[in-house]
C-alpha atoms as a PDB file:
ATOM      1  CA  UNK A   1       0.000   0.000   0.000  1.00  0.00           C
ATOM      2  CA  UNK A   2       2.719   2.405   0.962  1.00  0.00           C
ATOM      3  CA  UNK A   3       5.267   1.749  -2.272  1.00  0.00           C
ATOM      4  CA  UNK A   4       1.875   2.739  -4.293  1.00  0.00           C
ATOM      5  CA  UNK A   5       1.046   5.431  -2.789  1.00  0.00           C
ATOM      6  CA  UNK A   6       4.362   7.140  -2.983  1.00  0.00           C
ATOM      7  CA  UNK A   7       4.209   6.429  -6.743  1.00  0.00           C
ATOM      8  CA  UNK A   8       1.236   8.043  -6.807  1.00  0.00           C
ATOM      9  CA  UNK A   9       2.336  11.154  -5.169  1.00  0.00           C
ATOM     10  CA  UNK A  10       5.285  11.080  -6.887  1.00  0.00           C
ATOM     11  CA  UNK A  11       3.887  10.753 -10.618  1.00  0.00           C
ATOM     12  CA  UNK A  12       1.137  13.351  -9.783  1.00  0.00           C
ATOM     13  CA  UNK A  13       3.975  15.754  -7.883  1.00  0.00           C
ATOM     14  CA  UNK A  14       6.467  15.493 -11.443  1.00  0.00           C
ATOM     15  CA  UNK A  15       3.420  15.607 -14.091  1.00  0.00           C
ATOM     16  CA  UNK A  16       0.824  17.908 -12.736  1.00  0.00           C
ATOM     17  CA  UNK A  17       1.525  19.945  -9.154  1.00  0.00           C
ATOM     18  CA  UNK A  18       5.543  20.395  -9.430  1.00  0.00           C
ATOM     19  CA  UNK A  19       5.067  23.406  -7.071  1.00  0.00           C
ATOM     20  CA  UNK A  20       7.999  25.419  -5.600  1.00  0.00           C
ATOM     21  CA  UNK A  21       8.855  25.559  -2.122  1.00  0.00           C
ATOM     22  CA  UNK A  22       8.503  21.742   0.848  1.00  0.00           C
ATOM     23  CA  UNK A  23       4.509  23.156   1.792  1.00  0.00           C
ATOM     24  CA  UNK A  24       3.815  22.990  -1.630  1.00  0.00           C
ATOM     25  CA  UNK A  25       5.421  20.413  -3.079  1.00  0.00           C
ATOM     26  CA  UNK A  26       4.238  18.011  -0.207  1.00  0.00           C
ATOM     27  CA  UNK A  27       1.399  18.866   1.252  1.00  0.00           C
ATOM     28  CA  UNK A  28      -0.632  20.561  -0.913  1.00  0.00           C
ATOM     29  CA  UNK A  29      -0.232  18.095  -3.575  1.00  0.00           C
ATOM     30  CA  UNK A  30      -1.211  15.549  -0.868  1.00  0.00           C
ATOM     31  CA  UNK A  31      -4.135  17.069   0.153  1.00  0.00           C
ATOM     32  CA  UNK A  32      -5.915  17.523  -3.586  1.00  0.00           C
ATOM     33  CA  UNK A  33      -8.993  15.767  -3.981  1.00  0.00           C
ATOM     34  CA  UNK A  34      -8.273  13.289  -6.800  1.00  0.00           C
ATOM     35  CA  UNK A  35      -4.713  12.561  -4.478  1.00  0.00           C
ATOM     36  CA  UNK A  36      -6.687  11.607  -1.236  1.00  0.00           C
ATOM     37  CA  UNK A  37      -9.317   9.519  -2.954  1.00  0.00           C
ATOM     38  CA  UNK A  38      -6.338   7.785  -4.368  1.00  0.00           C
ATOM     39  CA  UNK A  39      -5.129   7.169  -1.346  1.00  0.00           C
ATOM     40  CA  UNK A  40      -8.199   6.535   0.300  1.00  0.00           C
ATOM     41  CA  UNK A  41      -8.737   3.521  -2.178  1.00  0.00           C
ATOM     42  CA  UNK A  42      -5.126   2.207  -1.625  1.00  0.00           C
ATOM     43  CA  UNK A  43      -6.155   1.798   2.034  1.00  0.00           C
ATOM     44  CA  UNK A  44      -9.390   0.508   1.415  1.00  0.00           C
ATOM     45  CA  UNK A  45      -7.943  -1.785  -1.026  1.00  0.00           C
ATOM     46  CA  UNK A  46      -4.922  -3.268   1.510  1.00  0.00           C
ATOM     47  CA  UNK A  47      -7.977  -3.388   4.345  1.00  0.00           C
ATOM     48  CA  UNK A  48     -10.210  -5.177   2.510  1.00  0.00           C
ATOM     49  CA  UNK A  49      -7.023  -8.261   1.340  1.00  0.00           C
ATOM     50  CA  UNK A  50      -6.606  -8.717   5.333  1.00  0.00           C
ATOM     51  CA  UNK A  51      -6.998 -12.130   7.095  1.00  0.00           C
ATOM     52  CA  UNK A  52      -7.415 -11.184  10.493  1.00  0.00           C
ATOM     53  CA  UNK A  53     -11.280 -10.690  10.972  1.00  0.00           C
ATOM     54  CA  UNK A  54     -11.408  -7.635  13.687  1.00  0.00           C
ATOM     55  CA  UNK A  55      -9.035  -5.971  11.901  1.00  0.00           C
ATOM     56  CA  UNK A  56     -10.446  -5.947   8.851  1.00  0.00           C
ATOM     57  CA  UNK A  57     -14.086  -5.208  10.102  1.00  0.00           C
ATOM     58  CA  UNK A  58     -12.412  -2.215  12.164  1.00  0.00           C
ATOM     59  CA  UNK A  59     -10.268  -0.936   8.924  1.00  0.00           C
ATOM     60  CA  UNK A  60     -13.134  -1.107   6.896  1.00  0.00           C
ATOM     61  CA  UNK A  61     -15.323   0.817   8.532  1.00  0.00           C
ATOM     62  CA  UNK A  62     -12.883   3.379   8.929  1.00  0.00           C
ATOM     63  CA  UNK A  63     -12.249   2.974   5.295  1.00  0.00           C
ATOM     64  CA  UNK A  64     -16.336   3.423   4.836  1.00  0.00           C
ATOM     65  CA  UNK A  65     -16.579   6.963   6.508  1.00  0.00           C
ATOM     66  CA  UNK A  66     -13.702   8.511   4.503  1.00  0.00           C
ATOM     67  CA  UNK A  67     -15.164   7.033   1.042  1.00  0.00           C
ATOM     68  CA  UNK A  68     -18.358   8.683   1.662  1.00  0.00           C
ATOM     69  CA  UNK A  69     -16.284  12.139   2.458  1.00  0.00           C
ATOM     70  CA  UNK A  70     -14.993  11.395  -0.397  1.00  0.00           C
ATOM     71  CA  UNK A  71     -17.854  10.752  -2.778  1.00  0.00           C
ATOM     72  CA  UNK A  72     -19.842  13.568  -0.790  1.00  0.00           C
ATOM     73  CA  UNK A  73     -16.845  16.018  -1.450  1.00  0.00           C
ATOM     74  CA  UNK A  74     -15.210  14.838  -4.374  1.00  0.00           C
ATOM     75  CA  UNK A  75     -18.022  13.039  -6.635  1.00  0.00           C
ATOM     76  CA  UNK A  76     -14.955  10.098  -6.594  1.00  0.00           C
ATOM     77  CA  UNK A  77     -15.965   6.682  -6.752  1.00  0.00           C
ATOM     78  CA  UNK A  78     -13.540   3.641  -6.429  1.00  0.00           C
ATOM     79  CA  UNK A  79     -14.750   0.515  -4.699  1.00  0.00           C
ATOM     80  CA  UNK A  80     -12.495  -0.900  -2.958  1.00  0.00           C
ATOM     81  CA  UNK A  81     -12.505  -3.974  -5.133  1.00  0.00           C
ATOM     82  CA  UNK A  82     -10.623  -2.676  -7.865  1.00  0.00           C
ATOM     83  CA  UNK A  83      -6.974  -3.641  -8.946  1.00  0.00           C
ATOM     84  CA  UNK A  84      -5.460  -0.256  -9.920  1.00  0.00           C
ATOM     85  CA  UNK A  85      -1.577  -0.049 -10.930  1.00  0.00           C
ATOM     86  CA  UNK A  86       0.946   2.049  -9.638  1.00  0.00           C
ATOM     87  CA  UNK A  87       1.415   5.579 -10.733  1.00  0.00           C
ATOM     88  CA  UNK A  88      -2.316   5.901 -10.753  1.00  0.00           C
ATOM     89  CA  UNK A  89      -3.509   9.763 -10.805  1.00  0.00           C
ATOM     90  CA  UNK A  90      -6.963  11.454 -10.729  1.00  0.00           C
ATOM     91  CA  UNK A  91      -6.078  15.027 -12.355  1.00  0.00           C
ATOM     92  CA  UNK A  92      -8.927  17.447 -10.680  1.00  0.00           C
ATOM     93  CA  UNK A  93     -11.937  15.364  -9.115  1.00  0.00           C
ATOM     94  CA  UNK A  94     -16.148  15.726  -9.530  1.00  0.00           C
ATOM     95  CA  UNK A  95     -18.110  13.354 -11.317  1.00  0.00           C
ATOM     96  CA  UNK A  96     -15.827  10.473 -11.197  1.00  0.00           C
ATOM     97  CA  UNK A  97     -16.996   6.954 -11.473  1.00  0.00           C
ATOM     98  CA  UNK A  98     -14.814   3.664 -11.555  1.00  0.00           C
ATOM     99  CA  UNK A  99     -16.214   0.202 -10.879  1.00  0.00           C
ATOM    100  CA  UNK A 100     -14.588  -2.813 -10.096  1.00  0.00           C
ATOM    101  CA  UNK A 101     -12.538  -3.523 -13.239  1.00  0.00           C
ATOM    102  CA  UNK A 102      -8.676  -3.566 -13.741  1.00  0.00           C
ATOM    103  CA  UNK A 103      -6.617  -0.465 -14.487  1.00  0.00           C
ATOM    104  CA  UNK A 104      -2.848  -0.462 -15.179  1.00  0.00           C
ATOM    105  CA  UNK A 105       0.296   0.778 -13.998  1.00  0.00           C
ATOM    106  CA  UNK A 106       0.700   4.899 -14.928  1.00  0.00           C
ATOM    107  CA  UNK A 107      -2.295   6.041 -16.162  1.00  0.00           C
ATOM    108  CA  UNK A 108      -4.462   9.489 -15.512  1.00  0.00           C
ATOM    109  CA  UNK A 109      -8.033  10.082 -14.845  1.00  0.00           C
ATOM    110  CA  UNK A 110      -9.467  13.635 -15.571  1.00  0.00           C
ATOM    111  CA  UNK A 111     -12.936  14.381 -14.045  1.00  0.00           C
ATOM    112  CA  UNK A 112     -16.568  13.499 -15.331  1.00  0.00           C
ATOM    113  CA  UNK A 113     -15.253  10.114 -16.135  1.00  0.00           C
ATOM    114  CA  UNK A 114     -17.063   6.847 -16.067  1.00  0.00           C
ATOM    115  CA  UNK A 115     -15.587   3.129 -16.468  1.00  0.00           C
ATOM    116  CA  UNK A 116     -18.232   0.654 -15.593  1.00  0.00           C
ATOM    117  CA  UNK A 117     -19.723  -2.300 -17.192  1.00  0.00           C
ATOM    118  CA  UNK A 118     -23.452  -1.992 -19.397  1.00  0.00           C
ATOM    119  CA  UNK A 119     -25.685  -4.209 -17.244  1.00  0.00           C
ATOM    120  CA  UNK A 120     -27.309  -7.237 -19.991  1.00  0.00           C
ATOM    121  CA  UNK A 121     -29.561  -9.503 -19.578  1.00  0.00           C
ATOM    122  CA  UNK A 122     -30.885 -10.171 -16.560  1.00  0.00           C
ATOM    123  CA  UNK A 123     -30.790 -14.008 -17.070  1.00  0.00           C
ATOM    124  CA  UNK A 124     -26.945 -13.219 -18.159  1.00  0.00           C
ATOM    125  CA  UNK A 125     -25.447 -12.587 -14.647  1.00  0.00           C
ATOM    126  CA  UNK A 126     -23.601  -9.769 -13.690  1.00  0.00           C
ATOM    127  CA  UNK A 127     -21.601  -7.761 -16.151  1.00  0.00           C
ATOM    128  CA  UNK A 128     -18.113  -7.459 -16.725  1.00  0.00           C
ATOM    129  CA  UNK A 129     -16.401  -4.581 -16.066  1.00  0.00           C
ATOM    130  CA  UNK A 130     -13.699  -2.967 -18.568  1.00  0.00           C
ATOM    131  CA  UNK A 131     -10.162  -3.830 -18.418  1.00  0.00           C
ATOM    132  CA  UNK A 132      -7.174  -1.056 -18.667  1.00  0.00           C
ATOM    133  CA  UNK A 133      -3.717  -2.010 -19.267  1.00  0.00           C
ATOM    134  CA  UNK A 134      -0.450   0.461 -19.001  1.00  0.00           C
ATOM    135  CA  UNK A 135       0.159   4.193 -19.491  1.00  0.00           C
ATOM    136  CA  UNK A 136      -3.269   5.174 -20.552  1.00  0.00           C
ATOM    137  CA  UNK A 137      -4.105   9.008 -20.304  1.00  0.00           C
ATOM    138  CA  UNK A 138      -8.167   9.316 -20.378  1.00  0.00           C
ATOM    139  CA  UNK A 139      -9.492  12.798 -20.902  1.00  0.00           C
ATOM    140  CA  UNK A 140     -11.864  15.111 -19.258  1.00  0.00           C
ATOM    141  CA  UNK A 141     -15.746  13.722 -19.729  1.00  0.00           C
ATOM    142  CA  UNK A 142     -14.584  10.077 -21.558  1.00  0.00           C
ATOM    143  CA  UNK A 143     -16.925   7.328 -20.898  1.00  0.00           C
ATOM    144  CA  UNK A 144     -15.512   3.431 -20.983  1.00  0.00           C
ATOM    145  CA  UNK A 145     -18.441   1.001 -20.793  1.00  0.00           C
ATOM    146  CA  UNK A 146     -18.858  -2.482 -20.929  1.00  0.00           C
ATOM    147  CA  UNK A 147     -16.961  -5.759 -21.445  1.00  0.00           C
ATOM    148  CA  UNK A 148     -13.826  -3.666 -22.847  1.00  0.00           C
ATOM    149  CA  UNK A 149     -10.539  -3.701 -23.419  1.00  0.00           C
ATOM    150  CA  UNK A 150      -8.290  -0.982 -23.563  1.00  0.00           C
ATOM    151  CA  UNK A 151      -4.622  -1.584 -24.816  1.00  0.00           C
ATOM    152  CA  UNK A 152      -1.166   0.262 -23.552  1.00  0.00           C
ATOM    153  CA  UNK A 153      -0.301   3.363 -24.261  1.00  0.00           C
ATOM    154  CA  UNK A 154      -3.299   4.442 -25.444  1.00  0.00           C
ATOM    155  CA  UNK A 155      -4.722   8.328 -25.047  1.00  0.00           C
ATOM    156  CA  UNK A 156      -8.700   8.527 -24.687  1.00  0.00           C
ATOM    157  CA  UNK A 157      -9.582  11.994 -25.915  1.00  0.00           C
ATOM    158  CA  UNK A 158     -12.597  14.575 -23.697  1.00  0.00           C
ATOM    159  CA  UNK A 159     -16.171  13.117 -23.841  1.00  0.00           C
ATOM    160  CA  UNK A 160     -15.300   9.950 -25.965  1.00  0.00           C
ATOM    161  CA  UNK A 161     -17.407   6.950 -25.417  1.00  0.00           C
ATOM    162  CA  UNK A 162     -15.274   3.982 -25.536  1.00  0.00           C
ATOM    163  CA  UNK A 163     -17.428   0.652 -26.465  1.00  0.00           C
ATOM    164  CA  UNK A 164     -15.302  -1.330 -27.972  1.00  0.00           C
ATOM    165  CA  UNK A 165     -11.431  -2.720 -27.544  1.00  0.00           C
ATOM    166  CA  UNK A 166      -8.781   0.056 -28.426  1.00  0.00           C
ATOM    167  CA  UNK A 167      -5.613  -1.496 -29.337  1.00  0.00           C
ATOM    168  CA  UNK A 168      -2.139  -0.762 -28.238  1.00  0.00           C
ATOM    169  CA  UNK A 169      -0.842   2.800 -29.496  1.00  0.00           C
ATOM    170  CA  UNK A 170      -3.412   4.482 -30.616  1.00  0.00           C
ATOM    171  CA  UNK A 171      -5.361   8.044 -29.962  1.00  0.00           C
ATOM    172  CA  UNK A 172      -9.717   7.303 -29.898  1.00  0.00           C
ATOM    173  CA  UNK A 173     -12.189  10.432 -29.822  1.00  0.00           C
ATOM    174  CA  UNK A 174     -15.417  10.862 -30.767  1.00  0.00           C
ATOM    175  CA  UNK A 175     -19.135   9.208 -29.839  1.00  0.00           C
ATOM    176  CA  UNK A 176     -18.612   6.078 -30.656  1.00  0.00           C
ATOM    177  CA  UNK A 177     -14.763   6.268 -30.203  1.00  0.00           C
ATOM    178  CA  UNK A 178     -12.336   5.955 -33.247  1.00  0.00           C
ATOM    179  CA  UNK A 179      -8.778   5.610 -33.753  1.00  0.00           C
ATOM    180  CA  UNK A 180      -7.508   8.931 -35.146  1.00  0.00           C
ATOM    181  CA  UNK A 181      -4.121   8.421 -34.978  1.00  0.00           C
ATOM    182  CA  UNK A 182      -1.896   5.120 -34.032  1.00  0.00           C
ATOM    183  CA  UNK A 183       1.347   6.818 -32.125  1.00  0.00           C
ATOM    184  CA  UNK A 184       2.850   6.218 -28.627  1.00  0.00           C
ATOM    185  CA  UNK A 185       0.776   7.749 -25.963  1.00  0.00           C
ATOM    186  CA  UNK A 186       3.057  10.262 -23.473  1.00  0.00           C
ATOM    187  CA  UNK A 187       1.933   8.992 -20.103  1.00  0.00           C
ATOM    188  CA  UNK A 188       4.852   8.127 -18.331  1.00  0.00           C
ATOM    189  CA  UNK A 189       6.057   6.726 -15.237  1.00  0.00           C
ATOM    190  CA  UNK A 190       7.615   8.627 -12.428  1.00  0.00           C
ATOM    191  CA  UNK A 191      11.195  10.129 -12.987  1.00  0.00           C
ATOM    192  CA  UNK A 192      10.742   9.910 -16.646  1.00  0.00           C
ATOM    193  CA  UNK A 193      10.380  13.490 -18.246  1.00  0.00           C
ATOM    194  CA  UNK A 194       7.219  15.616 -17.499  1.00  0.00           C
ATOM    195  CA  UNK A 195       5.268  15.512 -20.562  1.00  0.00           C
ATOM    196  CA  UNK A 196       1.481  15.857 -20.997  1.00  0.00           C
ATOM    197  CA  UNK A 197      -0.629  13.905 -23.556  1.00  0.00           C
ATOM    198  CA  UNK A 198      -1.234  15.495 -26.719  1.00  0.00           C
ATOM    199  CA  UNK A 199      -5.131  15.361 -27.195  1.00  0.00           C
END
């Protein structure tokens, strides 16, 4: 939980909020909206993998109370359910919903997104929610739904709706989403130069 975290402030601190001066650069950055829900899933994540009963019960409803602050505050959702990478960023918050899917190592959020699965058939069971793999920037407004895969290094451009696999490589906008252009997306990891996607 800890080693994620600090890759999460650390990718958010060299991308986004590389302010001058220890205040700043620290706790500021720390105490953005998109940073603590981050963090609030990490420990709602590492609570809810626990084996020891009390514990868990106790960390989780800790865990409870500061998601609702969150989704009260914020307009973040992330159950805790969800496998998200390192490196993981939320870039301004409101209006943000993730469900219980897979997301990568390095990739950005920007606010009014949605990733959730498209409920079917009732006699079809639950649905499946979409899977994200590496270094995948997603703009402000995109929506990802359904039984989805999204490839690496991939940049989802504002208020795209995603309803179908993306490939490695490639650049999607528009409603439905298309590839308009098939070039390596600029997400990087932390350390690497501070670039910003190109959408």
């Amino acid at each position: 939980m800890f080693e994620n975290i600090r890759v999460d402030l650390a990718r958010k601190r060299n991308l986004y909020h590389n302010y001058s001066g220890w205040f700043s650069h620290y706790i500021r950055n720390t105490l953005d909206l998109g940073t603590l829900s981050v963090i609030i899933y990490r420990f709602g994540h590492w609570a809810n993998q626990l084996k020891i009963p009390i514990v868990k019960h106790f960390l989780l409803l800790i865990y409870l109370f500061a998601k609702t602050f969150i989704i009260v505050g914020a307009g973040i959702h992330i159950p805790a359910r969800a496998k998200i990478g390192k490196g993981f960023v939320i870039h301004n918050f409101s209006g943000i919903f993730i469900s219980d899917g897979t997301i990568g190592q390095n990739c950005t959020i920007q606010q009014g997104v949605t990733i959730g699965g498209i409920r079917p058939n009732i006699w079809k069971g639950k649905p499946r929610p979409p899977r994200i793999a590496d270094n995948v920037y997603i703009g402000v407004g995109a929506k990802i739904l359904g039984d989805v895969t999204i490839g690496n290094n991939v940049v989802i451009g504002a208020n795209s709706v995603v309803i179908t696999d993306i490939p490695d490589n490639c650049t999607v906008m528009g409603v439905p989403a298309r590839i308009i252009s098939r070039e390596e997306n600029r997400e990087r990891p932390y350390g690497s130069p501070s670039q910003e996607p190109n959408v």
